[in-house]
Protein backbone atom coordinates (compact mmCIF):
# COMPACT_ATOMS: atom_id res chain seq x y z
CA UNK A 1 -88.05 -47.04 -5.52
CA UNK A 2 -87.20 -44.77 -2.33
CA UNK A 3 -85.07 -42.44 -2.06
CA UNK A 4 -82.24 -42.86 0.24
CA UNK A 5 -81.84 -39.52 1.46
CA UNK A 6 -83.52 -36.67 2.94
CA UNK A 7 -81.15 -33.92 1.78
CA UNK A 8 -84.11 -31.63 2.78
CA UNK A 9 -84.22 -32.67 6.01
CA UNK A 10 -82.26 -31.61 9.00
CA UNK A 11 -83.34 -33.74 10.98
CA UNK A 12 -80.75 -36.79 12.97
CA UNK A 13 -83.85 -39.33 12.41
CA UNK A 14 -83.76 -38.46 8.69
CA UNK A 15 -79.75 -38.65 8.18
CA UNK A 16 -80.11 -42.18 10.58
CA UNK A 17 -82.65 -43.60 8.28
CA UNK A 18 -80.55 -43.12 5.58
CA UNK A 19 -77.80 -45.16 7.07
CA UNK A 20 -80.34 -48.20 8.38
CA UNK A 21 -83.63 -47.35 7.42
CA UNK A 22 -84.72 -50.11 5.19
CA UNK A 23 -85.76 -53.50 6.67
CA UNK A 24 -83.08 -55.79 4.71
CA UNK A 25 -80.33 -53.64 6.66
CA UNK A 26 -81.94 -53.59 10.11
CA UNK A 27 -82.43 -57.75 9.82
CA UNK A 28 -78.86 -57.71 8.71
CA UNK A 29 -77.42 -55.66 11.85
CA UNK A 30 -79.98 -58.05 13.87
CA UNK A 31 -78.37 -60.95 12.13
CA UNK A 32 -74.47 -60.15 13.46
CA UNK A 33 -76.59 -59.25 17.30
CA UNK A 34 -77.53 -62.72 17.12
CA UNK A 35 -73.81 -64.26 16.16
CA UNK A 36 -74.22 -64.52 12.62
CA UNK A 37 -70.91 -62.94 10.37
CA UNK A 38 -70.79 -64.83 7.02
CA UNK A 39 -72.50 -64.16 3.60
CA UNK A 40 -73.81 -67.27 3.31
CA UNK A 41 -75.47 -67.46 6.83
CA UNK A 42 -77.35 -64.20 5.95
CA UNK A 43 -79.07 -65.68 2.82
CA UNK A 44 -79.96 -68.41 4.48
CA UNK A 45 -80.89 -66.36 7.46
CA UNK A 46 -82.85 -63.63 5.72
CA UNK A 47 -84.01 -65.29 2.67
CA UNK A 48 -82.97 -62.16 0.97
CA UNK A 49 -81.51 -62.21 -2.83
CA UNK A 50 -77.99 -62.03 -2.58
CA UNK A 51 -77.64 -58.81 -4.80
CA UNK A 52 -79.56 -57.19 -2.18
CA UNK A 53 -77.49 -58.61 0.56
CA UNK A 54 -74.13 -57.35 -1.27
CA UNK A 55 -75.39 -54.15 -2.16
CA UNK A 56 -76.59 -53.72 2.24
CA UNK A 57 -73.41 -55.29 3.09
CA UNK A 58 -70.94 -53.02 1.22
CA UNK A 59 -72.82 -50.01 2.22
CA UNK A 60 -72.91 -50.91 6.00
CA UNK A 61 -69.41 -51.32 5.81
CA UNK A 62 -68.53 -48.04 3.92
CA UNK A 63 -70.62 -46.13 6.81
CA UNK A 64 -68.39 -47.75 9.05
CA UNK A 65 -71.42 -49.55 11.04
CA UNK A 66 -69.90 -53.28 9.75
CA UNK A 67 -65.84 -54.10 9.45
CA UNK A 68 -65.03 -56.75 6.40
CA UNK A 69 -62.38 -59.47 7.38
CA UNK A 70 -61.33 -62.01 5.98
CA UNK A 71 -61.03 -65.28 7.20
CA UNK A 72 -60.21 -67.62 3.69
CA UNK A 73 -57.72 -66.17 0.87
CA UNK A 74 -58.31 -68.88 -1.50
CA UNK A 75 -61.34 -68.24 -2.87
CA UNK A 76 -61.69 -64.58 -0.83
CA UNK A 77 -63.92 -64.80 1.99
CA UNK A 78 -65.31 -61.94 4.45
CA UNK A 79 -67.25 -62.02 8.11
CA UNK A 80 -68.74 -59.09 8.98
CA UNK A 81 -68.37 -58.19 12.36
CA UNK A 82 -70.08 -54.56 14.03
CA UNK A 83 -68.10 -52.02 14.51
CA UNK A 84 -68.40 -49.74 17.83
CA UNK A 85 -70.75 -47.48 15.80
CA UNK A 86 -72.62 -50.77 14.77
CA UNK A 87 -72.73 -51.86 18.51
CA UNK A 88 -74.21 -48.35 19.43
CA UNK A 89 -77.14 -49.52 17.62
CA UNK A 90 -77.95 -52.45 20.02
CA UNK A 91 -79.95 -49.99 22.48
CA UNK A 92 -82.12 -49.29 18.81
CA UNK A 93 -82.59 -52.47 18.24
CA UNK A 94 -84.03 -53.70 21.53
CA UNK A 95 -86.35 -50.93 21.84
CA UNK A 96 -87.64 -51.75 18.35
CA UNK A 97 -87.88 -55.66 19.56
CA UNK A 98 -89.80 -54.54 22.86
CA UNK A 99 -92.14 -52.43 20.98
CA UNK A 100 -92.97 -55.32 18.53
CA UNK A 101 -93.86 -57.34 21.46
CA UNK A 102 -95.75 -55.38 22.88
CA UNK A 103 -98.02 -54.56 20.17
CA UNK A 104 -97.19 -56.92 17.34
CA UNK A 105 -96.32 -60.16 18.63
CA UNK A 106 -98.42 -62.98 20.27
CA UNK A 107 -95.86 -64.39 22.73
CA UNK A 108 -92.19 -62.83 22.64
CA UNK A 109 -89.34 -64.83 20.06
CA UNK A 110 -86.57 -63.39 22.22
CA UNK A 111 -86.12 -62.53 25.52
CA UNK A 112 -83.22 -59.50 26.48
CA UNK A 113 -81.62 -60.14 29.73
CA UNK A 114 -78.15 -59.50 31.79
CA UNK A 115 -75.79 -62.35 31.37
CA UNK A 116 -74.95 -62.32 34.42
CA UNK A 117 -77.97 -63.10 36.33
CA UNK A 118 -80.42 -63.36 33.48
CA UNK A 119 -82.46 -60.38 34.51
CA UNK A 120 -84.72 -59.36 31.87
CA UNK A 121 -83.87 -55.69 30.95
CA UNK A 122 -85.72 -53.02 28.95
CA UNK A 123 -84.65 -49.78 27.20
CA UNK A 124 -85.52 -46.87 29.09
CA UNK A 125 -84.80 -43.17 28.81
CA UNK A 126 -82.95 -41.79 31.99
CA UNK A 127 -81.46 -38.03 32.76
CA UNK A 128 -78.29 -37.54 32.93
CA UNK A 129 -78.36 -37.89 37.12
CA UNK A 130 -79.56 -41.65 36.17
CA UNK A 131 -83.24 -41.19 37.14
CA UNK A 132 -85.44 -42.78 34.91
CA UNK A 133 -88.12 -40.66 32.80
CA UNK A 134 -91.84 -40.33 33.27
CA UNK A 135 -94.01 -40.60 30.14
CA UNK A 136 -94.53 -36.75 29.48
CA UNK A 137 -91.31 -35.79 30.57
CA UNK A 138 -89.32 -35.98 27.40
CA UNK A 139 -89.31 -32.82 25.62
CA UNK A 140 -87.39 -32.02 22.40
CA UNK A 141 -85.86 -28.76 21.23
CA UNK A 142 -83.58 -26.62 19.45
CA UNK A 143 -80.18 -28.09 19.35
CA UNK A 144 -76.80 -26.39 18.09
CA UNK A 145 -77.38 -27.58 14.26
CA UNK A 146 -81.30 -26.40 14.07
CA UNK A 147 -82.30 -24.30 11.26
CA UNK A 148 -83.17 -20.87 12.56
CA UNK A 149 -87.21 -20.72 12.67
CA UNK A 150 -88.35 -20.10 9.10
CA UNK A 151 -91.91 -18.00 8.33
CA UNK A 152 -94.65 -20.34 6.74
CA UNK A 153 -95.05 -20.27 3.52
CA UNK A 154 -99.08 -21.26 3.86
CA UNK A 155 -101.15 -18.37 3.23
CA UNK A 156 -103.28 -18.11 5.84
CA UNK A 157 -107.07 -17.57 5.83
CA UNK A 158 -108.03 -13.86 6.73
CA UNK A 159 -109.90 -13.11 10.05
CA UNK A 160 -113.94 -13.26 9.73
CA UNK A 161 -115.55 -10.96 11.29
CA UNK A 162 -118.92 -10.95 13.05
């Protein structure tokens, strides 16, 4: 199996990943998108074994992307329901589904659009002043919780002369 972290890393992809970065977890968050909340509508949803499900479940909710609540006392049971932190992920999600239909999928399974006047809408990156970004314009550096720039630890291959 996996490991679940990346305690080498530092690295916001690598700490994300360790929150959703197995494929039972991201179906599950895409589950409660879609209006789904209760155990058993994930297993039937996901086909998944339900140890697995528990074991996503109850760590989704102790990273505080899923709230438990329950909605029968007698016997116990929970919906899930995203949290704002789960919600944030929608924007993750999407571009994920775009990708996959651009390059993975025949014909598009779902369509994202406005409510309100059933625009189709895509994720994009934009600057802050709202302008949308031009492939090539993205650049990524340094931030405020970078390592400092370490020397290599490959030995490098002397100089040849001619």
């Amino acid at each position: 199996m996996l490991k679940r972290d990346y305690e080498d890393q530092v690295c916001s992809i690598a700490r994300t990943l360790e929150v959703v970065g197995d494929r039972w977890t991201l179906l599950i968050i895409r589950d409660v998108v879609l209006g789904h909340s209760r155990f058993d509508e994930f297993l039937d949803s996901l086909g998944i074994a339900s140890n697995v499900l528990t074991d996503r479940l109850n760590r989704l909710v102790a990273e505080g992307v899923l709230e438990r609540i329950l909605y029968n006392k007698r016997p116990e049971r929970f919906e899930y329901r995203l949290t704002k932190k789960g919600r944030e992920l929608g924007p993750v999600l999407i571009a994920l589904m775009q990708w996959g239909d651009r390059h993975v999928s025949d014909k598009p399974p779902r369509i994202a659009r406005r409510r309100s006047d059933q625009s189709p809408v895509s994720v994009r990156l934009v600057a802050k002043d709202g302008s949308a970004l031009a492939p090539g314009e993205l650049e990524l550096v340094p931030g405020p919780g970078a390592r400092p720039p370490q020397p290599s630890k490959r030995k490098r291959a002397a100089p040849t002369r001619s």
